[in-house]
N, C-alpha and C. Protein backbone atom coordinates (compact mmCIF):
# COMPACT_ATOMS: atom_id res chain seq x y z
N UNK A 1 154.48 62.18 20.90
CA UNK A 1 154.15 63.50 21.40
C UNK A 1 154.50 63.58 22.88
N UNK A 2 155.15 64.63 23.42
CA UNK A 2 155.14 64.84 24.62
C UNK A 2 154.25 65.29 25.58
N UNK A 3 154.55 65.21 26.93
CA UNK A 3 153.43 65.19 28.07
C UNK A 3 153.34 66.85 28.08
N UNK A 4 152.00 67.01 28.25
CA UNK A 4 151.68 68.85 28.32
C UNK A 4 152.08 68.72 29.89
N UNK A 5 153.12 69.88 29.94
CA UNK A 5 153.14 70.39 31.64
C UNK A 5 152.14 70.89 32.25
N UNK A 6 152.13 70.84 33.45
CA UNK A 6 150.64 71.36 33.85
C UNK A 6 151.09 72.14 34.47
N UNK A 7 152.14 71.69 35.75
CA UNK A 7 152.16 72.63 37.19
C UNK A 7 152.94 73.61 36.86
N UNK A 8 153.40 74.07 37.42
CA UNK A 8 154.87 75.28 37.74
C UNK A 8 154.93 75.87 38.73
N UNK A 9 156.45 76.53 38.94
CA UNK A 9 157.09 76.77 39.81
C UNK A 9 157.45 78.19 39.70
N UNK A 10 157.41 78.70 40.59
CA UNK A 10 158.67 80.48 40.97
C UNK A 10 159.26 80.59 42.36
N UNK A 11 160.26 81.33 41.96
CA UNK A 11 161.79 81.03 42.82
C UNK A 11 160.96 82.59 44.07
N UNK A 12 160.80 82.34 44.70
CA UNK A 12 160.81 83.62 45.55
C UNK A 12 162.34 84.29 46.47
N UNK A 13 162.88 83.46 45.95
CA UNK A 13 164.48 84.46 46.60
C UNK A 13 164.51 83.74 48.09
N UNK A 14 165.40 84.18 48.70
CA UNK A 14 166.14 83.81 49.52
C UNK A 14 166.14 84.47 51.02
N UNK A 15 165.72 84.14 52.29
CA UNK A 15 165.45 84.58 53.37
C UNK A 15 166.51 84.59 54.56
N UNK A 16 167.16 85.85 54.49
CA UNK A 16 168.59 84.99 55.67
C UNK A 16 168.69 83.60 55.76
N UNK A 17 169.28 83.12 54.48
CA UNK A 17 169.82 81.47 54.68
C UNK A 17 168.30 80.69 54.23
N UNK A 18 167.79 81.11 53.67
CA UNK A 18 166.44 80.13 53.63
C UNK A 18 165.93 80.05 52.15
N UNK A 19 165.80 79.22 51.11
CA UNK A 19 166.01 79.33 49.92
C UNK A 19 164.23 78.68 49.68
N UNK A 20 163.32 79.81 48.98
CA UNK A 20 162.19 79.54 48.93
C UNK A 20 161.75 79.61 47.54
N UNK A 21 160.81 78.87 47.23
CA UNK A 21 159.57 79.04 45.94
C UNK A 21 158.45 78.42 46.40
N UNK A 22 157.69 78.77 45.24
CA UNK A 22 155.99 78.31 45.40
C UNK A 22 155.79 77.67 44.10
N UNK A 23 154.50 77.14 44.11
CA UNK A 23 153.94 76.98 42.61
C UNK A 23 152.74 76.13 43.13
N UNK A 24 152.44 75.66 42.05
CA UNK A 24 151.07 74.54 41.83
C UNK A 24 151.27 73.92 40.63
N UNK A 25 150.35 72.25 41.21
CA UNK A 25 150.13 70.97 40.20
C UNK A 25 149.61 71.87 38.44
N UNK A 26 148.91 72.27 38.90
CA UNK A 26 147.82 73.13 37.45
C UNK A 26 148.10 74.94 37.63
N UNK A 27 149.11 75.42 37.07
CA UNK A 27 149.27 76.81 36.74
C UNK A 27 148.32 77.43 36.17
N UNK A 28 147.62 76.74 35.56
CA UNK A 28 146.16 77.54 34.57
C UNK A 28 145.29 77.55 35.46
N UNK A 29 144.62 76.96 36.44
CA UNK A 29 143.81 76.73 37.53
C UNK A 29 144.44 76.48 39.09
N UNK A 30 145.27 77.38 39.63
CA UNK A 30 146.00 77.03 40.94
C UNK A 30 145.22 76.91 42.08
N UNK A 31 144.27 75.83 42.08
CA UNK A 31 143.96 75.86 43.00
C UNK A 31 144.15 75.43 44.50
N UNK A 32 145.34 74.68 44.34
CA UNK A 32 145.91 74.66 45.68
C UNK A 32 147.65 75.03 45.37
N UNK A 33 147.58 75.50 45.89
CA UNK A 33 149.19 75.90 45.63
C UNK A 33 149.99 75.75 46.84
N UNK A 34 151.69 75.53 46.70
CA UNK A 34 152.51 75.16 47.66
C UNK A 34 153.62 76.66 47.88
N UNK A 35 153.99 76.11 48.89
CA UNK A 35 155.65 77.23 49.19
C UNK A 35 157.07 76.39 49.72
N UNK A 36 157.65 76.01 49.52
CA UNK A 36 158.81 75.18 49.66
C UNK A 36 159.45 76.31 50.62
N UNK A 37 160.65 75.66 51.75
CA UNK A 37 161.67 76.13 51.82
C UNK A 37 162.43 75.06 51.96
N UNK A 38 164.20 75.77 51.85
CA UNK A 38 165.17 74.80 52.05
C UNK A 38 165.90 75.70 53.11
N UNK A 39 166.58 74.97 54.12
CA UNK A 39 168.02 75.28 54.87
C UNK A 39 168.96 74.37 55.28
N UNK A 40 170.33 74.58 55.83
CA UNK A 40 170.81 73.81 56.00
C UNK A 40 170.85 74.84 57.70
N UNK A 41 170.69 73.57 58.97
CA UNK A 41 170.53 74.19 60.45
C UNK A 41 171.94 73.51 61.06
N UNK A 42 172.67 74.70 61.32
CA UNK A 42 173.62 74.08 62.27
C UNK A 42 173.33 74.83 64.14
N UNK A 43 173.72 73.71 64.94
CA UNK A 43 173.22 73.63 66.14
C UNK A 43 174.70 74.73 66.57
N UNK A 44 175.18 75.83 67.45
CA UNK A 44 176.09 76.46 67.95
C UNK A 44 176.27 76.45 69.32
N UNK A 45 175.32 75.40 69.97
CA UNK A 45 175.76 75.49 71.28
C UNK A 45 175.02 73.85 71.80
N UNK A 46 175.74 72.99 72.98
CA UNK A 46 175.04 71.93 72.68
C UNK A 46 173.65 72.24 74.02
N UNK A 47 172.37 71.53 73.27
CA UNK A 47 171.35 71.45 73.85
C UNK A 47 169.99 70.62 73.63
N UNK A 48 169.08 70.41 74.42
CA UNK A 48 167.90 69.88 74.13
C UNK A 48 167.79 69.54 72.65
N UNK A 49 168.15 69.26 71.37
CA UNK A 49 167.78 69.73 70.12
C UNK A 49 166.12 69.38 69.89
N UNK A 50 165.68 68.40 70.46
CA UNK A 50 164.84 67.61 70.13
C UNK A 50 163.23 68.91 70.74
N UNK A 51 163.87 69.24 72.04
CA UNK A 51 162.39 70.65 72.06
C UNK A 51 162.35 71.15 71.51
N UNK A 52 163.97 71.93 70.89
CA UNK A 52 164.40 73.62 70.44
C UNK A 52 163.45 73.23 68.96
N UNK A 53 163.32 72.12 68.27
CA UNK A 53 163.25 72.01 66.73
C UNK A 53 161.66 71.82 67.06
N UNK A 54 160.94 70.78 67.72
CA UNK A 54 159.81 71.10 68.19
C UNK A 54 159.35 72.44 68.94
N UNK A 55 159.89 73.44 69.38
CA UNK A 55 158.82 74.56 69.93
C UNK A 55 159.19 75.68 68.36
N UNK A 56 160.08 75.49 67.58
CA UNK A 56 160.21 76.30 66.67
C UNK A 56 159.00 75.45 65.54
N UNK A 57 159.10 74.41 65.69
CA UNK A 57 158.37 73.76 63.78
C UNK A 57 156.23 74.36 64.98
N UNK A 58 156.29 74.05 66.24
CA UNK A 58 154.80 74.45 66.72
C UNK A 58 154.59 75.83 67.10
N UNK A 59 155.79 76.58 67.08
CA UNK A 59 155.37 78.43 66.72
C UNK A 59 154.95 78.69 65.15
N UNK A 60 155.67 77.79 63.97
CA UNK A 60 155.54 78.17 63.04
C UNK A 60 154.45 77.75 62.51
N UNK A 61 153.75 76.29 62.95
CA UNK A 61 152.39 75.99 62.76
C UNK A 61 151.45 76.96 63.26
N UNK A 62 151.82 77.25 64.08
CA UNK A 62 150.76 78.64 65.02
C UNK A 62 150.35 79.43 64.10
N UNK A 63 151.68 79.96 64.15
CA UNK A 63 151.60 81.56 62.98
C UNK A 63 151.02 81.43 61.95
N UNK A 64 150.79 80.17 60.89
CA UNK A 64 150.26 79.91 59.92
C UNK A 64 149.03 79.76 60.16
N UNK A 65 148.36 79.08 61.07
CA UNK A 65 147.14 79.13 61.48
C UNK A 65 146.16 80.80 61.61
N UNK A 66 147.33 81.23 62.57
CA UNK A 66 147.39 82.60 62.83
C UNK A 66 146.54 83.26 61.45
N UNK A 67 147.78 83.30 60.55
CA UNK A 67 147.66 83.51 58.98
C UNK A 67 146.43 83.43 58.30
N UNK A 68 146.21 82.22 58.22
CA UNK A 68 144.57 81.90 57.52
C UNK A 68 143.91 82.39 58.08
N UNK A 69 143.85 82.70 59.18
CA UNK A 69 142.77 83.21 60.04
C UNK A 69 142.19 84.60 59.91
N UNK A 70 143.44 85.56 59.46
CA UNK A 70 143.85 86.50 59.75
C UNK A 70 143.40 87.02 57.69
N UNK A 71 144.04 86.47 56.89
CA UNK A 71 144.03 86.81 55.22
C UNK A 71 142.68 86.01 54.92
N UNK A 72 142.23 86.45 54.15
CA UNK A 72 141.13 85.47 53.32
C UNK A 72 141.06 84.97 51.84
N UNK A 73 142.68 85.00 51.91
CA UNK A 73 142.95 84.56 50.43
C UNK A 73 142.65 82.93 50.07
N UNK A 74 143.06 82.51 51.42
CA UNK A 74 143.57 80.55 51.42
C UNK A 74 141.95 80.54 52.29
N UNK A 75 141.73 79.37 52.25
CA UNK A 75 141.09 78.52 53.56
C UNK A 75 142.07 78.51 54.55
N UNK A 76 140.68 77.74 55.60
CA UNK A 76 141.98 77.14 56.45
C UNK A 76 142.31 76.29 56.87
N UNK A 77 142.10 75.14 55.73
CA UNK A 77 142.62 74.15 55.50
C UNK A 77 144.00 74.10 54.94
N UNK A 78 145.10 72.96 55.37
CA UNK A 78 146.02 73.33 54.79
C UNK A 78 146.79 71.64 55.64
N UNK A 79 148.06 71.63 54.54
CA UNK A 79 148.80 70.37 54.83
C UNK A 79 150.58 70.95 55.41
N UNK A 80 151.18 70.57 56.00
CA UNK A 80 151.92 71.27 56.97
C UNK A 80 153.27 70.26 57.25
N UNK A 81 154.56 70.30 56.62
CA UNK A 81 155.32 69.70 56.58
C UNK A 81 156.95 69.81 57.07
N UNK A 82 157.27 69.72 58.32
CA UNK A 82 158.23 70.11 58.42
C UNK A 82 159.32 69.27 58.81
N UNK A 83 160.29 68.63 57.81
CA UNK A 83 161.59 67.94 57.88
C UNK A 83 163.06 68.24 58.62
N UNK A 84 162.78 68.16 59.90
CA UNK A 84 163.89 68.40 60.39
C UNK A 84 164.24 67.32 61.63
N UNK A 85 165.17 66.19 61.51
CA UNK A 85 165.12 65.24 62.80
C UNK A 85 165.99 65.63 63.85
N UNK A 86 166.27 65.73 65.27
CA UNK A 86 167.31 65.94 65.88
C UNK A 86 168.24 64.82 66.31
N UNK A 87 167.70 63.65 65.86
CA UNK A 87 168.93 62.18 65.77
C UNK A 87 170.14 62.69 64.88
N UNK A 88 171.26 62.48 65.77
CA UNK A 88 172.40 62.63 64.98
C UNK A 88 173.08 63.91 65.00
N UNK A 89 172.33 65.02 65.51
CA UNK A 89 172.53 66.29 65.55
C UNK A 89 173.73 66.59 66.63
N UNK A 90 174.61 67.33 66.16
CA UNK A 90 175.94 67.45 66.51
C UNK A 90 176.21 69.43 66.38
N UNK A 91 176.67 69.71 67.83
CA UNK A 91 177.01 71.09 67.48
C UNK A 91 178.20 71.51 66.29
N UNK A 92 177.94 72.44 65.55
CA UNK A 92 178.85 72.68 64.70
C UNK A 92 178.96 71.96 63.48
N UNK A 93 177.77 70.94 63.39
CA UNK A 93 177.43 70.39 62.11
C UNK A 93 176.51 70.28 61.95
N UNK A 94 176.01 70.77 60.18
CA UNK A 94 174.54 71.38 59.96
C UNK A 94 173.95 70.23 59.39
N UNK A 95 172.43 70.08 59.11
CA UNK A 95 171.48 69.21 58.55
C UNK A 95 170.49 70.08 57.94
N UNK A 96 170.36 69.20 57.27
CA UNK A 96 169.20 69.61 56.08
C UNK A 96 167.81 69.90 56.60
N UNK A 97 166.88 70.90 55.82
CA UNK A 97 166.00 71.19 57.05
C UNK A 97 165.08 71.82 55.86
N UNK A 98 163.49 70.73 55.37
CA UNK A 98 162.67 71.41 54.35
C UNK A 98 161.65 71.25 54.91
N UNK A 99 160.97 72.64 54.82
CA UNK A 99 159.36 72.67 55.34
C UNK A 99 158.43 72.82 53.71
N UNK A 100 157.73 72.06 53.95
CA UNK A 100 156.24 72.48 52.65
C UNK A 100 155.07 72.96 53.21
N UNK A 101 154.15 73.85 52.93
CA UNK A 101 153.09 74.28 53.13
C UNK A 101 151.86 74.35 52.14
N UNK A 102 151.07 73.29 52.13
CA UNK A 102 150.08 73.17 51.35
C UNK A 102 148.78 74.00 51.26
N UNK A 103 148.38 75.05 50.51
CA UNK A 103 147.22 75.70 51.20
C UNK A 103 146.21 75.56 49.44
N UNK A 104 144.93 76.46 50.04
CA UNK A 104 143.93 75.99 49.04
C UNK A 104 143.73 77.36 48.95
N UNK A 105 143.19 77.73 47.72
CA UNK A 105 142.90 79.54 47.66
C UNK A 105 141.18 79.41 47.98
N UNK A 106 140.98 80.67 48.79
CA UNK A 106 140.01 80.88 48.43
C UNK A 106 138.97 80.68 47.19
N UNK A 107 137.75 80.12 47.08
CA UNK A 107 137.09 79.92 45.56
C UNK A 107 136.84 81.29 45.28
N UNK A 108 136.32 82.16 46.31
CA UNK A 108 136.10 83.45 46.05
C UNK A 108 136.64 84.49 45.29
N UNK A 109 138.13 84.31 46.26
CA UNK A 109 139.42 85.30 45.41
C UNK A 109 140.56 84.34 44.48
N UNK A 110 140.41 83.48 43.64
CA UNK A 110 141.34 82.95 42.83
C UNK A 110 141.94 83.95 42.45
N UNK A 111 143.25 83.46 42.19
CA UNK A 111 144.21 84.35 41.85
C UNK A 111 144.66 83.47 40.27
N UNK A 112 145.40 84.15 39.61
CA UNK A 112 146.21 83.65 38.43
C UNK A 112 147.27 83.09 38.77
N UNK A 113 148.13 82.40 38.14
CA UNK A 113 149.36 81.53 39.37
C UNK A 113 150.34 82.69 39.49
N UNK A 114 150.32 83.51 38.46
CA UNK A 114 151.77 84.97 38.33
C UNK A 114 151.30 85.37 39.81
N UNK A 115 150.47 85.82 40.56
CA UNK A 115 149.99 86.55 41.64
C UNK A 115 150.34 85.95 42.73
N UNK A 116 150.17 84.74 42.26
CA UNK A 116 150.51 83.54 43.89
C UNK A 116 151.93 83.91 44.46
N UNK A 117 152.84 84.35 44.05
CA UNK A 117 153.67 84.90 44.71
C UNK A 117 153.84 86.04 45.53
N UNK A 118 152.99 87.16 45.07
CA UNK A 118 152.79 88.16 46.07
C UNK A 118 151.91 87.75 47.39
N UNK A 119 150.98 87.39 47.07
CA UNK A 119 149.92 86.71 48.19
C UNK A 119 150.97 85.98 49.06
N UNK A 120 152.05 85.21 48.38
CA UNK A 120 152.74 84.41 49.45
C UNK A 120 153.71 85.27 50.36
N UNK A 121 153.74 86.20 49.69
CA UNK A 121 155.12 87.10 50.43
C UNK A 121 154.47 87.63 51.14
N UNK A 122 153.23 88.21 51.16
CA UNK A 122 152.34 89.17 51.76
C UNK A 122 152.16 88.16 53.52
N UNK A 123 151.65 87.17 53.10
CA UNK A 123 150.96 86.25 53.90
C UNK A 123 152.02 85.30 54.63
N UNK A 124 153.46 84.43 54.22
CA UNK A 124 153.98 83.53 54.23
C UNK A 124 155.45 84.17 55.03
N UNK A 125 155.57 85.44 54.20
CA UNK A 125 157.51 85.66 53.99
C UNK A 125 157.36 86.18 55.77
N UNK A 126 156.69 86.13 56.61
CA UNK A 126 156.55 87.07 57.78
C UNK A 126 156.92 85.35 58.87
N UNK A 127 155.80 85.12 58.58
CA UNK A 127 156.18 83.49 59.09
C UNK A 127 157.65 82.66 59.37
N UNK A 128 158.18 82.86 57.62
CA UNK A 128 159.75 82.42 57.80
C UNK A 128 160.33 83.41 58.61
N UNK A 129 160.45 84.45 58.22
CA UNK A 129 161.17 85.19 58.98
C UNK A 129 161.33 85.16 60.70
N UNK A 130 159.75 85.05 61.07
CA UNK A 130 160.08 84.58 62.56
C UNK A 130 160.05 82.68 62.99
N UNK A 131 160.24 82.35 61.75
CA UNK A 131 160.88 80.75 61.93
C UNK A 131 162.50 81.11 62.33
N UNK A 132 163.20 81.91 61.06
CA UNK A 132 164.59 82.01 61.26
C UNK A 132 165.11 82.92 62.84
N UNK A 133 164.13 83.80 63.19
CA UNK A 133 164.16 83.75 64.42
C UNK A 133 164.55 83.06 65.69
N UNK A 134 163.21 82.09 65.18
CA UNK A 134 163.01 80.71 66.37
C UNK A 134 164.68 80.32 66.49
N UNK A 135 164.67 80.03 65.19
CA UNK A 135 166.37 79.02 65.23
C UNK A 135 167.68 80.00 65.92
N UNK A 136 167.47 81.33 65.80
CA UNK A 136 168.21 82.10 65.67
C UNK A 136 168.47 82.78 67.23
N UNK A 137 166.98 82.02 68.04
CA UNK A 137 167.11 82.09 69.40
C UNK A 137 167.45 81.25 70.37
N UNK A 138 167.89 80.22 69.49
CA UNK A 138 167.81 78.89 70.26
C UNK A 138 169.55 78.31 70.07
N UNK A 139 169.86 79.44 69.47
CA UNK A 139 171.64 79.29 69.01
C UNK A 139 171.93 78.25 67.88
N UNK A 140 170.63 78.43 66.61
CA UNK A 140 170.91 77.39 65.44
C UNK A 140 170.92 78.54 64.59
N UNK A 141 172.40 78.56 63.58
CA UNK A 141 172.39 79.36 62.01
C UNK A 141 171.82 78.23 61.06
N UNK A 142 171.53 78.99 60.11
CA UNK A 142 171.06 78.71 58.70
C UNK A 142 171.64 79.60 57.99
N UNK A 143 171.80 78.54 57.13
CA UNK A 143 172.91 78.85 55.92
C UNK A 143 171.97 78.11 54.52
N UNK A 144 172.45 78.82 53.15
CA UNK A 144 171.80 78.39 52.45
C UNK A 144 172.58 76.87 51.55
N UNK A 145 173.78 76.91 51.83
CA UNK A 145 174.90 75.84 51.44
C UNK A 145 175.38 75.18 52.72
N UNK A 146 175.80 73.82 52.67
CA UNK A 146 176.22 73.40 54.00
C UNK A 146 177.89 73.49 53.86
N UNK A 147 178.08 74.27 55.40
CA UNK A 147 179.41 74.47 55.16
C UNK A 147 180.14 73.67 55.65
C-alpha cells in the first residue's frame, strides 16, 4: 500500500521574475504553512554585493514583521530564510536566489489550505514586490530563467 500524502502545494504565479507557491506539511489541518520563492539575481553594475543583498534580505525581514503585526491571520512567530551568497558574484552573471517563509496561522482564524493562498497574496505578494524593488534599486534584475 502506498504512503497517504499529507502536505500540498499551490503555484501562486509569478512576480516580475520571481516564481512563487505556498502550501503546508498537513493540507487537511494547515497549521503552519510556507511561501517559497525562486529567482535568478544578476548584479548590473559592479558593487558592495555583500551590503546591497544584506540591506535588501533586512528590509524584507522588516516588512514581514511589519506584516504579522499589522494582519491577524499568522502569529508572530515565524522562521525566515533567505538564500542568497555574494561569494563569487560577478556583474552580468546571475545566481540563484530562494527565500522561504515559515508562518503559523492564527488558532483563532484557521483557514482551509484552498484559502491559504489568498491570505498569502493579501499579506505576502506586497512584501515581494518591494523585495524586487530592493534589488531593482541597487542595479540587480531578476529573471525567472538564468540567462
Amino acid at each position: 500500500m502506498g504512503a497517504i500524502r499529507k502536505g500540498g502545494e499551490l503555484k501562486m504565479g509569478t512576480i516580475d521574475g520571481v516564481a512563487i507557491k505556498c502550501g503546508s506539511t498537513n493540507r487537511k489541518e494547515p497549521d503552519v504553512i510556507y511561501m517559497v520563492g525562486k529567482t535568478w539575481v544578476k548584479p548590473n553594475i559592479e558593487c558592495n554585493f555583500e551590503s546591497s543583498i544584506a540591506l535588501v534580505r533586512r528590509n524584507m525581514e522588516r516588512r514581514i514583521k511589519i506584516a504579522l503585526n499589522t494582519f491577524d491571520d499568522f502569529e508572530n512567530k515565524y522562521i525566515f530564510d533567505f538564500s542568497l551568497t555574494p561569494l563569487n558574484m560577478e556583474v552580468g552573471k546571475p545566481k540563484f536566489m530562494q527565500f522561504q517563509i515559515f508562518l503559523r496561522q492564527n488558532k483563532r482564524k484557521m483557514r482551509e489550505f484552498r484559502k491559504i493562498k489568498d491570505i498569502l497574496n493579501e499579506t505576502m505578494t506586497p512584501i515581494v514586490r518591494a523585495m524586487i524593488n530592493d534589488f531593482n534599486d541597487n542595479d540587480f534584475d531578476l529573471t525567472i530563467h538564468k540567462l
